[in-house]
N, C-alpha and C. Protein backbone atom coordinates (compact mmCIF):
# COMPACT_ATOMS: atom_id res chain seq x y z
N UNK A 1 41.03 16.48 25.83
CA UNK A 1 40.97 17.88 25.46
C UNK A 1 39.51 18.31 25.43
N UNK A 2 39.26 19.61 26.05
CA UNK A 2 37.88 20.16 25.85
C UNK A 2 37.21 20.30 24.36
N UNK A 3 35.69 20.34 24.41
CA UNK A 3 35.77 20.68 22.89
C UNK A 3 35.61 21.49 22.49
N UNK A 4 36.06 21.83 21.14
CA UNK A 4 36.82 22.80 20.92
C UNK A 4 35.50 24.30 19.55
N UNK A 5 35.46 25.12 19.85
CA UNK A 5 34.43 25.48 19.03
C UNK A 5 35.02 26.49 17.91
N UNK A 6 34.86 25.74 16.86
CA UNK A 6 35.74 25.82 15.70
C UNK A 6 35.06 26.98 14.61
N UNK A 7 36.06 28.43 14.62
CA UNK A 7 35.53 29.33 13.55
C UNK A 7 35.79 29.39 12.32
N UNK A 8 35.32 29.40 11.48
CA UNK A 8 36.11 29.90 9.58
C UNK A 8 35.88 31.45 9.43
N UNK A 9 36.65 31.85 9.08
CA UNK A 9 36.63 33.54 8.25
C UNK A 9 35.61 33.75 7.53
N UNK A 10 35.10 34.83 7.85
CA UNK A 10 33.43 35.41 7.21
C UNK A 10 34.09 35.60 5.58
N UNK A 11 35.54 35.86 5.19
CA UNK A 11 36.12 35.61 3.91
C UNK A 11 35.85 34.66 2.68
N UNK A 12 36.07 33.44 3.59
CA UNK A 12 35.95 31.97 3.39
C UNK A 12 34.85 32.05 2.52
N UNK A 13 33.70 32.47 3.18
CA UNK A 13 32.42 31.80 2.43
C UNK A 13 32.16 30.35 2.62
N UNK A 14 31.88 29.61 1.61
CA UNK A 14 31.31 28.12 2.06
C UNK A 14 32.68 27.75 1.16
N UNK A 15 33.56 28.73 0.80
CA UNK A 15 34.90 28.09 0.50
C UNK A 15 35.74 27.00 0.67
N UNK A 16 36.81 26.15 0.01
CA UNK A 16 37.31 25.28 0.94
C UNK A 16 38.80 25.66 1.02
N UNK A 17 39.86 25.22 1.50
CA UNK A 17 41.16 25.26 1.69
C UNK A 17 40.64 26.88 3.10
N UNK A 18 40.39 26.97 3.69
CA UNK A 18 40.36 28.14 4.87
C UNK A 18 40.95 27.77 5.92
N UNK A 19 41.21 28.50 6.96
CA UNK A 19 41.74 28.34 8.49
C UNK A 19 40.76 28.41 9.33
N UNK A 20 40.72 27.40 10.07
CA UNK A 20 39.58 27.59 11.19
C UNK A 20 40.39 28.12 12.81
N UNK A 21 39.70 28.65 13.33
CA UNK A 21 40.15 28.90 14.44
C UNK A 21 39.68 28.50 15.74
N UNK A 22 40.09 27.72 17.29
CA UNK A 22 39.17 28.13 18.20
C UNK A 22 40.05 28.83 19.50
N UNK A 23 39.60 29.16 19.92
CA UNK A 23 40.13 30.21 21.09
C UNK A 23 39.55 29.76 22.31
N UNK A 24 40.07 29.26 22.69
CA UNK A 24 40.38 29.12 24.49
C UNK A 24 40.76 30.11 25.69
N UNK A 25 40.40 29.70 27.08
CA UNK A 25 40.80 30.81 27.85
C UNK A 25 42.73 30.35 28.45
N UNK A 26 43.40 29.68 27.81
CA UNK A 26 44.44 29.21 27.27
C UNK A 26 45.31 29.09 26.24
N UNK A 27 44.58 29.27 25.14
CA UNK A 27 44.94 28.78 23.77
C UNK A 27 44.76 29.36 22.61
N UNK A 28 45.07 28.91 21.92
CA UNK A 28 44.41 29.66 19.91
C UNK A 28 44.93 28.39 19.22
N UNK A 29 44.06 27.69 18.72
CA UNK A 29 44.17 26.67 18.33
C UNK A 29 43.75 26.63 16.76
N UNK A 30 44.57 26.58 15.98
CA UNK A 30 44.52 26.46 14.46
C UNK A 30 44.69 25.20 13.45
N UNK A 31 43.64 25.18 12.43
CA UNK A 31 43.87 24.21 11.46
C UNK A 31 43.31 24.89 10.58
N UNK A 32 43.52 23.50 9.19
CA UNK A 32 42.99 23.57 8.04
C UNK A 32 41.85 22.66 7.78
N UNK A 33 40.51 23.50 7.41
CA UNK A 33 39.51 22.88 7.02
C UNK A 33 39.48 21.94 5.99
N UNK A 34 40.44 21.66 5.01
CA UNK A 34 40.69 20.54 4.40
C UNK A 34 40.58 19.01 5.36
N UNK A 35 41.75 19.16 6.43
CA UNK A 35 41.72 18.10 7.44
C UNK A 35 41.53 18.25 8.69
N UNK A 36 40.21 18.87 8.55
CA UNK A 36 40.04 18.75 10.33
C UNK A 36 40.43 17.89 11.67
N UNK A 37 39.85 16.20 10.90
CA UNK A 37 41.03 15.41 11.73
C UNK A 37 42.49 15.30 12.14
N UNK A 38 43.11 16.28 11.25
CA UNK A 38 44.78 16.36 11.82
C UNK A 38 44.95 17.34 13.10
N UNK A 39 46.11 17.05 13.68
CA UNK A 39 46.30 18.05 14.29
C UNK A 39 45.98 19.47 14.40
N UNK A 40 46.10 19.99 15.05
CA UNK A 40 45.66 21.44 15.02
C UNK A 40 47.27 22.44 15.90
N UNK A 41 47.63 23.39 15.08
CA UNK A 41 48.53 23.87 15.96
C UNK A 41 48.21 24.63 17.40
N UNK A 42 49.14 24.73 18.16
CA UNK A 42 48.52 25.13 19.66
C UNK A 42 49.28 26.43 19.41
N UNK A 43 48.37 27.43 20.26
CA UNK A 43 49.52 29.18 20.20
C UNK A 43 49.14 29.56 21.18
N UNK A 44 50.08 30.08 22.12
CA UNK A 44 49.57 31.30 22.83
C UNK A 44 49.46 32.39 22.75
N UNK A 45 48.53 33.37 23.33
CA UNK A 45 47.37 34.48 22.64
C UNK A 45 48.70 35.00 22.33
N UNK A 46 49.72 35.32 22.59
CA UNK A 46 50.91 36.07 22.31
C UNK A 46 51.01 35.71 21.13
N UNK A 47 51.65 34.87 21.25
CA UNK A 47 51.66 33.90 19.95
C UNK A 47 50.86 33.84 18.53
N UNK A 48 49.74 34.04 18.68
CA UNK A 48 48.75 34.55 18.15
C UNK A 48 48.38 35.68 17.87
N UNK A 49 48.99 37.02 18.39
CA UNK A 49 48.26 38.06 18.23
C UNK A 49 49.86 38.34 17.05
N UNK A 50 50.74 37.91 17.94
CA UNK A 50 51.93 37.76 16.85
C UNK A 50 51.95 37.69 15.25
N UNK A 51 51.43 36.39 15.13
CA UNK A 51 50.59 36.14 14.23
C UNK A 51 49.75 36.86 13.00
N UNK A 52 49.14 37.21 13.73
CA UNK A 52 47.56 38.09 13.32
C UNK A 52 48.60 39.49 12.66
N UNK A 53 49.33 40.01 13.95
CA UNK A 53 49.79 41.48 13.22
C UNK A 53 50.65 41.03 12.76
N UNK A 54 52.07 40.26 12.05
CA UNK A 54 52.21 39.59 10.83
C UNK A 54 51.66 39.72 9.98
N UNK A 55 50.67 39.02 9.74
CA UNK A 55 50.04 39.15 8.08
C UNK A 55 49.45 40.02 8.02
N UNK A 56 49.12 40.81 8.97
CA UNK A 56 48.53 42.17 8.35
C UNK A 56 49.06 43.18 8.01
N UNK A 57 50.63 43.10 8.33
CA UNK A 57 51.88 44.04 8.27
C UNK A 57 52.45 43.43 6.49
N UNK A 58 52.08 42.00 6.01
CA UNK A 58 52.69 41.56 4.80
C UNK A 58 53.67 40.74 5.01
N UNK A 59 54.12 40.71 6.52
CA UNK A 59 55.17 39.80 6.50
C UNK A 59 55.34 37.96 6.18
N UNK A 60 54.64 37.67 5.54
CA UNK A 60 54.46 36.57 5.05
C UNK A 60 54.01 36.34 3.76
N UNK A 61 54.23 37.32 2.70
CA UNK A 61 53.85 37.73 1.44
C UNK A 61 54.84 36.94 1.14
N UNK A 62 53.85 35.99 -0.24
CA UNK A 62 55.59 35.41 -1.29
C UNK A 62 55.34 36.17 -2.60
C-alpha cells in the first residue's frame, strides 16, 4: 500500500481519542489515533462524503 498521509481535525488539538484521515486519488481511509497500527477503514469518496453529510445532518447522535 502507498503511504498514506495521515490528517487529525484542527478540533482535536493535541487531543487524544480523534479520527485521522487520509485521502487518496481512490480512497478515504480512516482510523483512530489511539491505534494507528490497526487497520484503517477503506471508503469510497461516495462513501465518504456519505459519511461526512451524516453527521452533520445528526444522524448518528445517541
Amino acid at each position: 500500500m502507498e503511504q498514506l498521509n495521515w490528517v487529525t481535525p484542527s478540533v482535536c488539538g493535541a487531543g487524544n481519542n480523534c479520527p485521522e484521515v487520509a485521502i487518496t486519488t481512490d480512497a478515504v481511509f480512516v482510523r483512530s489515533n489511539l491505534t494507528p497500527d490497526a487497520p484503517a477503514a477503506r471508503l469510497t469518496h461516495q462513501e465518504w462524503r456519505d459519511l461526512v453529510d451524516g453527521i452533520s445532518k445528526g444522524e448518528f447522535n445517541v
